[in-house]
C-alpha atoms as a PDB file:
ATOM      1  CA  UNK A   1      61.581 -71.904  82.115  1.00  0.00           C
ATOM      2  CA  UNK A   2      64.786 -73.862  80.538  1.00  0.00           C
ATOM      3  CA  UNK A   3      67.222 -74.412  83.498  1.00  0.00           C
ATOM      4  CA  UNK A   4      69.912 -77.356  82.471  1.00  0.00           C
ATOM      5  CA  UNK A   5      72.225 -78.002  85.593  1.00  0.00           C
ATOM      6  CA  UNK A   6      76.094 -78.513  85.100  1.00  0.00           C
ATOM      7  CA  UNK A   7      77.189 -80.409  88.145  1.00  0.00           C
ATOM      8  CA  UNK A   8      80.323 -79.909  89.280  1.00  0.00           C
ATOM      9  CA  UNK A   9      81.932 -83.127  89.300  1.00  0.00           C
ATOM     10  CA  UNK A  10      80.623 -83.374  85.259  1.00  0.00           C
ATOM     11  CA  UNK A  11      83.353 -80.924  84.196  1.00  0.00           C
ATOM     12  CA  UNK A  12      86.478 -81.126  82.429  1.00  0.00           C
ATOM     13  CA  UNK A  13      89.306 -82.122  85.507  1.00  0.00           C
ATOM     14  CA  UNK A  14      93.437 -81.375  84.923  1.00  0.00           C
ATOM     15  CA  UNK A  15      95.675 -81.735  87.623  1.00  0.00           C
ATOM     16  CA  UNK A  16      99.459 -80.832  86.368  1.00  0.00           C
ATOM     17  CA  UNK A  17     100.779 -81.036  90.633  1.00  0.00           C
ATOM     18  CA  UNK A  18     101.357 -77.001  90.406  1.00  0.00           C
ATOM     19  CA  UNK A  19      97.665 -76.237  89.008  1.00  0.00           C
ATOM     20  CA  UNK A  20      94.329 -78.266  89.714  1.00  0.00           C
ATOM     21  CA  UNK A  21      91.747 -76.820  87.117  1.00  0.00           C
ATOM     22  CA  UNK A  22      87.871 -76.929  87.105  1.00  0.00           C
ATOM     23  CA  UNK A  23      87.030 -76.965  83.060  1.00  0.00           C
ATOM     24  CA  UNK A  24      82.958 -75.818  82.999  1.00  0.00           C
ATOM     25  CA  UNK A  25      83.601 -75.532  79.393  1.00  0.00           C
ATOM     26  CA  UNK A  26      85.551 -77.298  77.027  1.00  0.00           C
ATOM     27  CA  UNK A  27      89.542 -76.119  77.387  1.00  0.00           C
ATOM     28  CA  UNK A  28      92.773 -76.853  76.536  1.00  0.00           C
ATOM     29  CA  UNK A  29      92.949 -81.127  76.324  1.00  0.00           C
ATOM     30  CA  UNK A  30      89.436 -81.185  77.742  1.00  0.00           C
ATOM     31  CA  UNK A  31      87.051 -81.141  74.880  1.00  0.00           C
ATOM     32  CA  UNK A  32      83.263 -81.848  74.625  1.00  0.00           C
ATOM     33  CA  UNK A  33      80.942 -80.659  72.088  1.00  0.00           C
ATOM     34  CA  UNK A  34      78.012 -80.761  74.287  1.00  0.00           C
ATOM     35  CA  UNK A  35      79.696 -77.520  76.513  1.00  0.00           C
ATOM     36  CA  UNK A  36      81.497 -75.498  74.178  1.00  0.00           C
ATOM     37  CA  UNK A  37      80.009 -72.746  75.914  1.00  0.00           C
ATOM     38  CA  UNK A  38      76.892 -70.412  76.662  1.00  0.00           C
ATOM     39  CA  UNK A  39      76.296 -67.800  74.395  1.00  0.00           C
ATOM     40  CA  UNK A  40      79.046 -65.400  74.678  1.00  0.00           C
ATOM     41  CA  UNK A  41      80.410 -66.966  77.829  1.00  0.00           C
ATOM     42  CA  UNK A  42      83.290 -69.090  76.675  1.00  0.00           C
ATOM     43  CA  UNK A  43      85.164 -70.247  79.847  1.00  0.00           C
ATOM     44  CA  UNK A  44      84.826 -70.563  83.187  1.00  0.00           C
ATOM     45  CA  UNK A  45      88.118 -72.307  85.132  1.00  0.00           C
ATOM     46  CA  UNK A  46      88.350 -73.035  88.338  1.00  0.00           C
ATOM     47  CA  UNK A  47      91.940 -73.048  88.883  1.00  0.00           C
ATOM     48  CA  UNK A  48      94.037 -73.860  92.188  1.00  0.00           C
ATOM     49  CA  UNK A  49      97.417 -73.035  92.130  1.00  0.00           C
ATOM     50  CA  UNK A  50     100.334 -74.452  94.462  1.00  0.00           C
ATOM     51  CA  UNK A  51     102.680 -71.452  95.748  1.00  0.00           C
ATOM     52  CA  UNK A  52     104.930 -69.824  93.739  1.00  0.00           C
ATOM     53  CA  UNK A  53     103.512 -71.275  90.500  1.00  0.00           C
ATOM     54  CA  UNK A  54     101.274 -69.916  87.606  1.00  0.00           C
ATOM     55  CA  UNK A  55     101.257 -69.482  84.386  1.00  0.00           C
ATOM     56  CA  UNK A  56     104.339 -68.310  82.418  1.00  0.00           C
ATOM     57  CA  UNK A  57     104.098 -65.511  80.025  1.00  0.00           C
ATOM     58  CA  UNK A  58     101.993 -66.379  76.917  1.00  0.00           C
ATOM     59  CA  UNK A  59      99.406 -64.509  74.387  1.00  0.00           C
ATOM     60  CA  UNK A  60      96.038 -63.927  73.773  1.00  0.00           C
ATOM     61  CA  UNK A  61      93.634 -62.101  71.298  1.00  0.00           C
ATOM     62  CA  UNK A  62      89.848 -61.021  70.748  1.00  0.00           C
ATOM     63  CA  UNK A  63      88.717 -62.292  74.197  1.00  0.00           C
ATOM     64  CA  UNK A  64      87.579 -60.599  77.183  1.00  0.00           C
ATOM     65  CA  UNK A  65      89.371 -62.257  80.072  1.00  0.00           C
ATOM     66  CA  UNK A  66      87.667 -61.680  83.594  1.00  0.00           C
ATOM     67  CA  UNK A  67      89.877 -63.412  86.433  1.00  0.00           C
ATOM     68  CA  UNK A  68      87.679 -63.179  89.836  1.00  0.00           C
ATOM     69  CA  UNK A  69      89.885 -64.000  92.709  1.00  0.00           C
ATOM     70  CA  UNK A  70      88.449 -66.127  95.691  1.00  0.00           C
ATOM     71  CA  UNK A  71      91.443 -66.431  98.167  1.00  0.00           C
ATOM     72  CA  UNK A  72      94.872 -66.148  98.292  1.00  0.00           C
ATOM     73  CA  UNK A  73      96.856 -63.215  95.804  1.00  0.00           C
ATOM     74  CA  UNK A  74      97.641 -63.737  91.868  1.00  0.00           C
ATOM     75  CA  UNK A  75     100.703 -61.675  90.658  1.00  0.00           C
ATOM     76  CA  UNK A  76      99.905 -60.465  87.285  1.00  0.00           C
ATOM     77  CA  UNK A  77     102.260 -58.722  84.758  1.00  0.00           C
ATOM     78  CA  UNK A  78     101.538 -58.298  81.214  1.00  0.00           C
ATOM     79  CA  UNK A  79     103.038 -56.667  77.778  1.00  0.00           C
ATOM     80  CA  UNK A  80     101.115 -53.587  78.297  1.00  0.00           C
ATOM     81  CA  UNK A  81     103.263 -52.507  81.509  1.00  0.00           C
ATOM     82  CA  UNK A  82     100.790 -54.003  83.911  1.00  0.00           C
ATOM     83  CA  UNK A  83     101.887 -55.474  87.168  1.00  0.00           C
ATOM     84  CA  UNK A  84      99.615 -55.417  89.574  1.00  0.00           C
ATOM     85  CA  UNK A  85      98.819 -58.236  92.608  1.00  0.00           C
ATOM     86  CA  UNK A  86      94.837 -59.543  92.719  1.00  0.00           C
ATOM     87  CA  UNK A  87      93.557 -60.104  96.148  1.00  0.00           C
ATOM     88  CA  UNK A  88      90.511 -62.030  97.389  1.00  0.00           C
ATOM     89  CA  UNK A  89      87.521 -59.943  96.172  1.00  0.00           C
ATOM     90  CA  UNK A  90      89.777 -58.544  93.516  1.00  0.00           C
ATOM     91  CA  UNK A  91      88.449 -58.467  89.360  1.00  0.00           C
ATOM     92  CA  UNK A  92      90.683 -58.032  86.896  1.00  0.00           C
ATOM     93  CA  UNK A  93      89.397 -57.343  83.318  1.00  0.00           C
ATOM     94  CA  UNK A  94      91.875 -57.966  80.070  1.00  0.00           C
ATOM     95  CA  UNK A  95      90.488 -57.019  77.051  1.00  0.00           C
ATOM     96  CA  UNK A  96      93.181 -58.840  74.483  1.00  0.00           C
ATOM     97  CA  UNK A  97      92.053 -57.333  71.260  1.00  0.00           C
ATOM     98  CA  UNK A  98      94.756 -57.481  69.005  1.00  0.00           C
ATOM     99  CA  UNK A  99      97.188 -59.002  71.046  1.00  0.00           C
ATOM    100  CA  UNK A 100      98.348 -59.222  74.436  1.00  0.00           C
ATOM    101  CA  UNK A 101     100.557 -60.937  76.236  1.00  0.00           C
ATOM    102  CA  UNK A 102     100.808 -62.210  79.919  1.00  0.00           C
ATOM    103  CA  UNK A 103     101.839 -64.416  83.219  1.00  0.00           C
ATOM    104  CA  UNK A 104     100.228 -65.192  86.125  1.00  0.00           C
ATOM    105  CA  UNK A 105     101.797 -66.298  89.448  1.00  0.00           C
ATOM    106  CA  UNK A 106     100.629 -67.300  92.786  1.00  0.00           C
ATOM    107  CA  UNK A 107     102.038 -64.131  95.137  1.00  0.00           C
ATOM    108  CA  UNK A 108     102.493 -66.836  97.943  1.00  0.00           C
ATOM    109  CA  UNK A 109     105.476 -69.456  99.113  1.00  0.00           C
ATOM    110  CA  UNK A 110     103.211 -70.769 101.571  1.00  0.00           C
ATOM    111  CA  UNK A 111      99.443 -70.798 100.249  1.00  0.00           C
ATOM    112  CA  UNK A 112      97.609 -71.983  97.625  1.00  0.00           C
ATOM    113  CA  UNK A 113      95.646 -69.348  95.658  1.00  0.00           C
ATOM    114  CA  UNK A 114      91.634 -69.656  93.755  1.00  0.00           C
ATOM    115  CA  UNK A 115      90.460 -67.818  90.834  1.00  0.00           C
ATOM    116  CA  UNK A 116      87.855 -68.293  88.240  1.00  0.00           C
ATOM    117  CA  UNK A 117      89.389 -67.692  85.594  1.00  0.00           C
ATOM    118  CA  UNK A 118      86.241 -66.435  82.833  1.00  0.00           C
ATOM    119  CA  UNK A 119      86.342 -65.666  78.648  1.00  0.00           C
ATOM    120  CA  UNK A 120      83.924 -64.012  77.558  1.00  0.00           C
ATOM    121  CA  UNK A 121      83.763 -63.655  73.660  1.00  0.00           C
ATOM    122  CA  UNK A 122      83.916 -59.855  72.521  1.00  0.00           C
ATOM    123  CA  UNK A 123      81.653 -58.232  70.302  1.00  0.00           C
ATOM    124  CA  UNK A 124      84.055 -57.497  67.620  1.00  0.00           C
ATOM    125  CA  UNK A 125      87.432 -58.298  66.698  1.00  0.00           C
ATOM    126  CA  UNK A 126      90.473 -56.262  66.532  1.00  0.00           C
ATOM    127  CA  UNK A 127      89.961 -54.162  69.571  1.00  0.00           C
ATOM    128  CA  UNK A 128      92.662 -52.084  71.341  1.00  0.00           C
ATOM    129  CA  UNK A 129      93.938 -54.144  74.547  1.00  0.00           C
ATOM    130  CA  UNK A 130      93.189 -52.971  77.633  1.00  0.00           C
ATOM    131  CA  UNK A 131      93.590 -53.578  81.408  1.00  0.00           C
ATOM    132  CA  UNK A 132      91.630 -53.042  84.526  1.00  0.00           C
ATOM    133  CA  UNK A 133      91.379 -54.222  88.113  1.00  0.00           C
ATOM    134  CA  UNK A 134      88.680 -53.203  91.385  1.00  0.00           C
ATOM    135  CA  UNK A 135      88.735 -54.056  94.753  1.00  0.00           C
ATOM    136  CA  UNK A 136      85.326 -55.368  95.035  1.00  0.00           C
ATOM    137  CA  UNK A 137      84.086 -54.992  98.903  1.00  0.00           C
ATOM    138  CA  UNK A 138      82.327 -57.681 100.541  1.00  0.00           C
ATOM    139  CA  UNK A 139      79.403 -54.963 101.707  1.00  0.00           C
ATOM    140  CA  UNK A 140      78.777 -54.326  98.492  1.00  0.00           C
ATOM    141  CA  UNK A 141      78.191 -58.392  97.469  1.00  0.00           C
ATOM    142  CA  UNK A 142      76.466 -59.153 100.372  1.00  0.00           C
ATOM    143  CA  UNK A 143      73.135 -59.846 100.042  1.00  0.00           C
ATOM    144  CA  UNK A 144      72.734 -58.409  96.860  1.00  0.00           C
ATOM    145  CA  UNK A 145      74.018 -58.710  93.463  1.00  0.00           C
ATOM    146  CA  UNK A 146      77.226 -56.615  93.104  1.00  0.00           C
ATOM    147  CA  UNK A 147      78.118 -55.640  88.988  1.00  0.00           C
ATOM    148  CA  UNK A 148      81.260 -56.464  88.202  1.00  0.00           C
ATOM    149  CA  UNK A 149      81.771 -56.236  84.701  1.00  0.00           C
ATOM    150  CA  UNK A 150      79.477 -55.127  81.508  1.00  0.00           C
ATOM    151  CA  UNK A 151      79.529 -52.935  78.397  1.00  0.00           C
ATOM    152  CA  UNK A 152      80.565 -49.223  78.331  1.00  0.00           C
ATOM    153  CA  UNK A 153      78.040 -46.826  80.390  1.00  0.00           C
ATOM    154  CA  UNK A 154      76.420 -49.913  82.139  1.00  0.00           C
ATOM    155  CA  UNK A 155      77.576 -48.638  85.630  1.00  0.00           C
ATOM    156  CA  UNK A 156      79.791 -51.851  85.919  1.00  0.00           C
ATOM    157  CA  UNK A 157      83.337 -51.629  88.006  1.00  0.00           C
ATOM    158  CA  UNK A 158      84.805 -52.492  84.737  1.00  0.00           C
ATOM    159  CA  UNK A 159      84.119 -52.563  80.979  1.00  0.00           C
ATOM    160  CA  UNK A 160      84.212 -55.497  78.922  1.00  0.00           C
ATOM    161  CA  UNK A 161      83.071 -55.400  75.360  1.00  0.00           C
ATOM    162  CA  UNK A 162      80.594 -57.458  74.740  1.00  0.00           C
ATOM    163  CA  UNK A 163      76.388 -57.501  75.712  1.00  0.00           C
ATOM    164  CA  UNK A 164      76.906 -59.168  79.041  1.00  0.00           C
ATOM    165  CA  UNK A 165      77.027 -58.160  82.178  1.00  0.00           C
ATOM    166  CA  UNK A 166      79.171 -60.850  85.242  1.00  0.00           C
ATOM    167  CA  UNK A 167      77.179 -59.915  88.971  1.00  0.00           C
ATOM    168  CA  UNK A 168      78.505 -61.658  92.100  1.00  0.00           C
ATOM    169  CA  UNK A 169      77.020 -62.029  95.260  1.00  0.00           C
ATOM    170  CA  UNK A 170      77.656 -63.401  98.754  1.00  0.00           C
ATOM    171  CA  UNK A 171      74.164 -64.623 100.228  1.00  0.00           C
ATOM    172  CA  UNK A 172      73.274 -65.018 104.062  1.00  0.00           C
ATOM    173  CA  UNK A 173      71.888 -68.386 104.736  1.00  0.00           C
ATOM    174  CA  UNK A 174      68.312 -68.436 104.275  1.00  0.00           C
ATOM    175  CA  UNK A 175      68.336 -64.595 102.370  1.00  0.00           C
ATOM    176  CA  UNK A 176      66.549 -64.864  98.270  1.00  0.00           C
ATOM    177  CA  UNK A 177      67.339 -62.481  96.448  1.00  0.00           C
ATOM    178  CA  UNK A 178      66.150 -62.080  92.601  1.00  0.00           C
ATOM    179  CA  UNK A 179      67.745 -60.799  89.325  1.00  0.00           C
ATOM    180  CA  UNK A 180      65.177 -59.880  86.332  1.00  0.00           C
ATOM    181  CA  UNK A 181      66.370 -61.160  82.919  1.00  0.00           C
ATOM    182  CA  UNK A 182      65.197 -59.521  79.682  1.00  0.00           C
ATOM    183  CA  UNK A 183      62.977 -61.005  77.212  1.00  0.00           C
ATOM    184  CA  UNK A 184      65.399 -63.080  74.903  1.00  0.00           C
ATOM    185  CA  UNK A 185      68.266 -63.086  77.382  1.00  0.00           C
ATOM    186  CA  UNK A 186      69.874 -66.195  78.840  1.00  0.00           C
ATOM    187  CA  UNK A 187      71.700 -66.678  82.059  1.00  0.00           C
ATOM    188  CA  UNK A 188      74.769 -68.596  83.968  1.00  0.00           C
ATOM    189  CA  UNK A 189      74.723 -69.139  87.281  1.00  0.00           C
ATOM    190  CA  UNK A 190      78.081 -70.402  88.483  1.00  0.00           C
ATOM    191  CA  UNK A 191      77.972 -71.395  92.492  1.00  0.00           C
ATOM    192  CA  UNK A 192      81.839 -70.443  93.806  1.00  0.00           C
ATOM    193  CA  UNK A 193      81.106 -71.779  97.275  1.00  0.00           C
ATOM    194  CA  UNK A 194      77.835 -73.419  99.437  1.00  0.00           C
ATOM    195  CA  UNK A 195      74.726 -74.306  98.223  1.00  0.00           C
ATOM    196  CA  UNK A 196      71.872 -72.517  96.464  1.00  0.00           C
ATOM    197  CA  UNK A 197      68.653 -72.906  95.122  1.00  0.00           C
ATOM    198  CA  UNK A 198      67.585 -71.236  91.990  1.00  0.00           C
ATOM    199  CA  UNK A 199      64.217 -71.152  90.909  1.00  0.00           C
ATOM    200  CA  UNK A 200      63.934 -74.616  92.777  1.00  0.00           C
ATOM    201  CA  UNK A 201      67.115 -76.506  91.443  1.00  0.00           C
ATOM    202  CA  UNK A 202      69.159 -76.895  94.111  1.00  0.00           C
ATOM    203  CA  UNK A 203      73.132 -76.558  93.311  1.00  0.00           C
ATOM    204  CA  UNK A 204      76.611 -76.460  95.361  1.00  0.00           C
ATOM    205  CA  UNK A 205      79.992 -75.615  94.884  1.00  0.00           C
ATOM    206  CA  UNK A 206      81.106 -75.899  91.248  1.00  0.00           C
ATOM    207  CA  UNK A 207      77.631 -76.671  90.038  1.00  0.00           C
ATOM    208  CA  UNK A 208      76.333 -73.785  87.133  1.00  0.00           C
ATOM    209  CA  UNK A 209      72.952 -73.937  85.314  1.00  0.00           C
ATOM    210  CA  UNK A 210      72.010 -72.126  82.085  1.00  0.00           C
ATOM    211  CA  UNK A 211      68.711 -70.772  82.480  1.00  0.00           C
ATOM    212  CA  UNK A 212      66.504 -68.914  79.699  1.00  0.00           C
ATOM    213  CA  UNK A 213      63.111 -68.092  78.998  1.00  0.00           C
ATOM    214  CA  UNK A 214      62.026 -67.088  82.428  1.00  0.00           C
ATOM    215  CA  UNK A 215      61.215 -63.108  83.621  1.00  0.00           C
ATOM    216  CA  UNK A 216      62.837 -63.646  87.179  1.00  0.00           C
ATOM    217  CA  UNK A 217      65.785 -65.566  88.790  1.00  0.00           C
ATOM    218  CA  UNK A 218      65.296 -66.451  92.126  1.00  0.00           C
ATOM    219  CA  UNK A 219      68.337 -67.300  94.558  1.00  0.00           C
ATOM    220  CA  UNK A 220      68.030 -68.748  97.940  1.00  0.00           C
ATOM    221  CA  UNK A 221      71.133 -69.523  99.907  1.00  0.00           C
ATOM    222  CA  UNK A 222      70.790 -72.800 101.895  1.00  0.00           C
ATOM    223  CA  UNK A 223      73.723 -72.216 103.263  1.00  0.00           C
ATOM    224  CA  UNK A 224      76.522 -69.279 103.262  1.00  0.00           C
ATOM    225  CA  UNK A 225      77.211 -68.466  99.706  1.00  0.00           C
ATOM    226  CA  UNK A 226      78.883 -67.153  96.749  1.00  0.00           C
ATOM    227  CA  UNK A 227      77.931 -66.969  93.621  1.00  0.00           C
ATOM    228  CA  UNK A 228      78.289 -65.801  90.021  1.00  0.00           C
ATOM    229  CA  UNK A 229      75.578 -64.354  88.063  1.00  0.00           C
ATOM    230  CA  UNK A 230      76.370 -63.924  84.126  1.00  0.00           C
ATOM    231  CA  UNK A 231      73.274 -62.198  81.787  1.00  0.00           C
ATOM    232  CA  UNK A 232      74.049 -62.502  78.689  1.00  0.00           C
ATOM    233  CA  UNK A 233      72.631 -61.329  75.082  1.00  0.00           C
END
């Protein structure tokens, strides 16, 4: 097995006083050539936001954009029409394609709100934007590996265009569960909150590891947790 952990307080770290963002990958003014990325997964974010701020409207294009919602409520409009408010346990899936633009605000004067914000880089260019958002119950993470996202007729909650598929789970402590990953695949494991083993590397909140070459994931909660699972072509 190749497992290479990303500790959490490794990663890229802007605080503007309205946002405090978590760079996994190399973003914006954070740059490092050593995580660019893994395979098709571009970003992950972990972005705090005070209330009432966000991000004012701006574009993107040929990216899938997953934003995963872990407390609080984002506001989201976009040039498509969309307005629509992203609870805890919320996905939201924007395909930019050719061009979209958007904002996102924290819903809240009084609390902060958490999202991972995730790109994933699509499988081909010049796509026709699109927009889509599930309430994800809790049942359905818990203790098992819920599918958020994947390619067309994968049984996902949402589509996203490229050979990946984004699980997330919310593990009992002391409860292993175990993912199978396809011979030539590679996976991220990004920890949201508490503290995991996977296939005996232990990781907490904000860690991820890249693993490849290996048949089965294991995932042991040592504590209460959540976590993202990303298999990826």
């Amino acid at each position: 097995m190749n497992a290479i952990l990303r500790p959490a307080d490794r990663r890229g770290h802007g605080n503007h006083g309205w946002l405090d963002s978590r760079h996994t990958f190399s973003f914006a003014h954070y740059y490092d050539p050593a995580h660019m990325g893994f395979r098709a997964l571009r970003v992950i974010n972990d972005d705090i936001v005070k209330p009432g701020a966000g991000f004012a409207t701006h574009g993107h294009r040929d990216m899938e954009i997953v934003s995963y919602v872990v407390s609080g409520a984002l506001a989201h409009a976009d040039s498509a029409g969309n307005e629509e408010l992203i609870r805890r346990g919320d996905v939201q899936v924007m395909s930019a394609g050719t061009g979209i633009r958007h904002s996102e605000y924290n819903a809240s004067r009084q609390d902060d709100v958490r999202f991972l914000q995730i790109w994933i880089v699509p499988a081909a260019e010049g796509l026709e934007p699109a927009y889509g958002q599930r309430a994800i119950p809790e049942a359905d993470k818990r203790n098992r590996l819920a599918l958020l996202a994947g390619p067309p007729a994968s049984g996902a909650a949402l589509t996203i265009h490229q050979d990946a598929y984004v699980h997330a789970s919310l593990l009992e402590a002391g409860r292993t569960i175990s993912h199978s990953l396809g011979a030539g695949r590679g996976a991220w494991i990004q920890v949201v909150d508490g503290a995991i083993t996977v296939n005996g590397t232990a990781m907490t909140t904000g860690d991820g590891l890249a693993v490849e070459d290996v048949g089965s994931i294991d995932i042991k909660a040592e504590t209460e947790a959540e976590f993202l699972l990303f298999d990826l072509a």
